[in-house]
Protein backbone atom coordinates (compact mmCIF):
# COMPACT_ATOMS: atom_id res chain seq x y z
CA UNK A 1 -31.90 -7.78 19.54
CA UNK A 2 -30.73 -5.70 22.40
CA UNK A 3 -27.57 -4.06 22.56
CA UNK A 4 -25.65 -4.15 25.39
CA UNK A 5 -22.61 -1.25 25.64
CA UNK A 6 -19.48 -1.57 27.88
CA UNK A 7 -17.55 1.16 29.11
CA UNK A 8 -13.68 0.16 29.22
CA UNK A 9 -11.79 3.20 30.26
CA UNK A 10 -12.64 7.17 31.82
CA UNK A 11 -10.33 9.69 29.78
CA UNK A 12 -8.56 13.11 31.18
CA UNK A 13 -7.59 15.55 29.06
CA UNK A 14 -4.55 18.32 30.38
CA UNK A 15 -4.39 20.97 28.57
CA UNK A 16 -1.79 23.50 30.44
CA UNK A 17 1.02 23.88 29.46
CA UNK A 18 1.46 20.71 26.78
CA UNK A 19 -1.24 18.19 25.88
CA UNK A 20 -2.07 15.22 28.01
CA UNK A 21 -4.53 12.26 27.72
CA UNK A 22 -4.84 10.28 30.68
CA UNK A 23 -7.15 6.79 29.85
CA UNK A 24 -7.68 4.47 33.24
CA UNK A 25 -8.76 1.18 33.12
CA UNK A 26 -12.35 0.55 34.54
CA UNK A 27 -13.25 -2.80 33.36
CA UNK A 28 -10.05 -5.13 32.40
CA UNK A 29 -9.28 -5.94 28.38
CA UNK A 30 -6.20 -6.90 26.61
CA UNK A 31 -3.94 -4.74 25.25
CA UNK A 32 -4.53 -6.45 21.45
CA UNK A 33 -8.28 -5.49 21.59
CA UNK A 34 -7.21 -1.97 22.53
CA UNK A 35 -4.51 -2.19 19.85
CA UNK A 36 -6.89 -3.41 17.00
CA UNK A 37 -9.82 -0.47 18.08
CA UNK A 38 -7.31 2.49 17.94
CA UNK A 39 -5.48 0.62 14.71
CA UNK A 40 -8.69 0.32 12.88
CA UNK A 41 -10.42 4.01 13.81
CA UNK A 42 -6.78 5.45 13.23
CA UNK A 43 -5.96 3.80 9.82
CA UNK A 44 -9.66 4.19 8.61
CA UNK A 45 -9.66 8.21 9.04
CA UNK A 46 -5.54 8.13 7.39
CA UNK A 47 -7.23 6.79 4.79
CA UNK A 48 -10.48 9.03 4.54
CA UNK A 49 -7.73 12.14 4.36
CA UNK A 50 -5.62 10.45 1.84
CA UNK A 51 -2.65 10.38 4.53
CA UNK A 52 -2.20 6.96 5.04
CA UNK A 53 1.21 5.59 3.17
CA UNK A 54 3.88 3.08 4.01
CA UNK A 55 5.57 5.41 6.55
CA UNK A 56 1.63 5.69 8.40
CA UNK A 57 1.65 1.76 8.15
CA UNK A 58 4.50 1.23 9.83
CA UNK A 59 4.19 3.26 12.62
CA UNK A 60 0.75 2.44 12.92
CA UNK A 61 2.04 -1.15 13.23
CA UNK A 62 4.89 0.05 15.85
CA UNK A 63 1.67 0.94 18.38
CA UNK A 64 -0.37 -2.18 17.52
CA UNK A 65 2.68 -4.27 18.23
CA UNK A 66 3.35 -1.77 21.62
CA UNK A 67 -0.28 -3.10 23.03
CA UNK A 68 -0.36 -6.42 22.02
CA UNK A 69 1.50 -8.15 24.99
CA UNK A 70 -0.26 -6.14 27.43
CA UNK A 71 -3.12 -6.93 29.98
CA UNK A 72 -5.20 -4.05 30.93
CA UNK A 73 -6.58 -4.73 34.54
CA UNK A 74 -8.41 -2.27 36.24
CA UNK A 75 -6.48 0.82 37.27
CA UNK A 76 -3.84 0.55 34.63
CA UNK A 77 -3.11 4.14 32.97
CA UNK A 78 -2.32 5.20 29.04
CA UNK A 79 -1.08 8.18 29.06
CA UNK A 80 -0.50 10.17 25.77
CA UNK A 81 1.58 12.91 25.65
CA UNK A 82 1.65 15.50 22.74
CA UNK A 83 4.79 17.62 23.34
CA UNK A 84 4.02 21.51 22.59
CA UNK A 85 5.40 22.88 19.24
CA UNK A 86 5.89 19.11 17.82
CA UNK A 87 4.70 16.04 15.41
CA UNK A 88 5.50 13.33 18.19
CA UNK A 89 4.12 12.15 20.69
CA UNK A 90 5.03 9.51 23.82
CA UNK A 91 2.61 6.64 24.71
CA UNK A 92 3.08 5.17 28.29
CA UNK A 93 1.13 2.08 29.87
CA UNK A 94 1.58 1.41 33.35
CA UNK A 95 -0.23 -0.84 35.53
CA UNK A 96 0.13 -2.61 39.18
CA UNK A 97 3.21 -4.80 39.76
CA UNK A 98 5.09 -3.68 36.27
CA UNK A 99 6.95 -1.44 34.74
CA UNK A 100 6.50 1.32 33.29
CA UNK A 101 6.63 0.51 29.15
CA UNK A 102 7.03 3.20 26.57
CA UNK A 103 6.97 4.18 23.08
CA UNK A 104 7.68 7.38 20.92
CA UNK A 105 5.69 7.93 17.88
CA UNK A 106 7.57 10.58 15.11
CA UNK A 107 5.03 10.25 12.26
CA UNK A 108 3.18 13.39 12.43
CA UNK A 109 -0.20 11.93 10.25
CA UNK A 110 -0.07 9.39 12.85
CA UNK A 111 -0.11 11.70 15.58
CA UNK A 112 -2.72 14.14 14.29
CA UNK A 113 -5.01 11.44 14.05
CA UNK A 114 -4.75 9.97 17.76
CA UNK A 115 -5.10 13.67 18.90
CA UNK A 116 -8.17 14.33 16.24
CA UNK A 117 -9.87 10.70 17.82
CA UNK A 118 -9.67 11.38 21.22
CA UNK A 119 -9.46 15.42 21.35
CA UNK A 120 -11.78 16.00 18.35
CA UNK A 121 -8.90 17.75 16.47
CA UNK A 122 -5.72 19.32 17.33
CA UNK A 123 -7.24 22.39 18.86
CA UNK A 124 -9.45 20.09 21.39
């Protein structure tokens, strides 16, 4: 058997002042298989920290549901911003000939979790 792995997006990371994460598109996928991957790794490590209620579900849900009807070509940008001195954070997707489509996430287990997947904890 020989496995064969696909990269799907390059990642920045800004720092200075607040917390950025800048994902580009390098190889086109639909939003719902982006969805599902960060529902799943989010929901499984809720769960691993005994964080993962009703209010987790439904937000968690909220972003699934934010990705779903979206086509990743190549070049489209999700940004992720973690404002400084708060438990949100704002999710944007952009991509060529749209607009820009947004969503605000206010569950801070939710949040923590995004930042500890792609940063490697909130201090990344």
């Amino acid at each position: 058997i020989h496995f064969l792995q696909i990269k799907f997006t390059a990642i920045g990371v800004y720092l200075d002042p607040e917390k950025f994460l800048r994902i580009v598109v390098i190889k086109e996928i639909k939003g719902s298989q982006y969805g599902v991957q960060l529902e799943s790794v989010v929901r499984d490590r809720l769960a691993a920290e005994d964080k993962y209620e009703e209010e987790e579900e439904v937000e968690l849900e909220k972003v699934v549901e934010f990705f779903q009807s979206k086509y990743f070509k190549k070049d489209s940008v999700i940004t992720f911003h973690f404002p400084a001195a708060s438990k949100m954070a704002e999710v944007t997707f952009s991509t060529e000939g749209k607009e820009e489509a947004k969503i605000v996430l206010g569950n801070g287990n939710l949040v923590e979790m995004i930042q500890r997947w792609y940063l490697g904890g909130t201090r990344g």
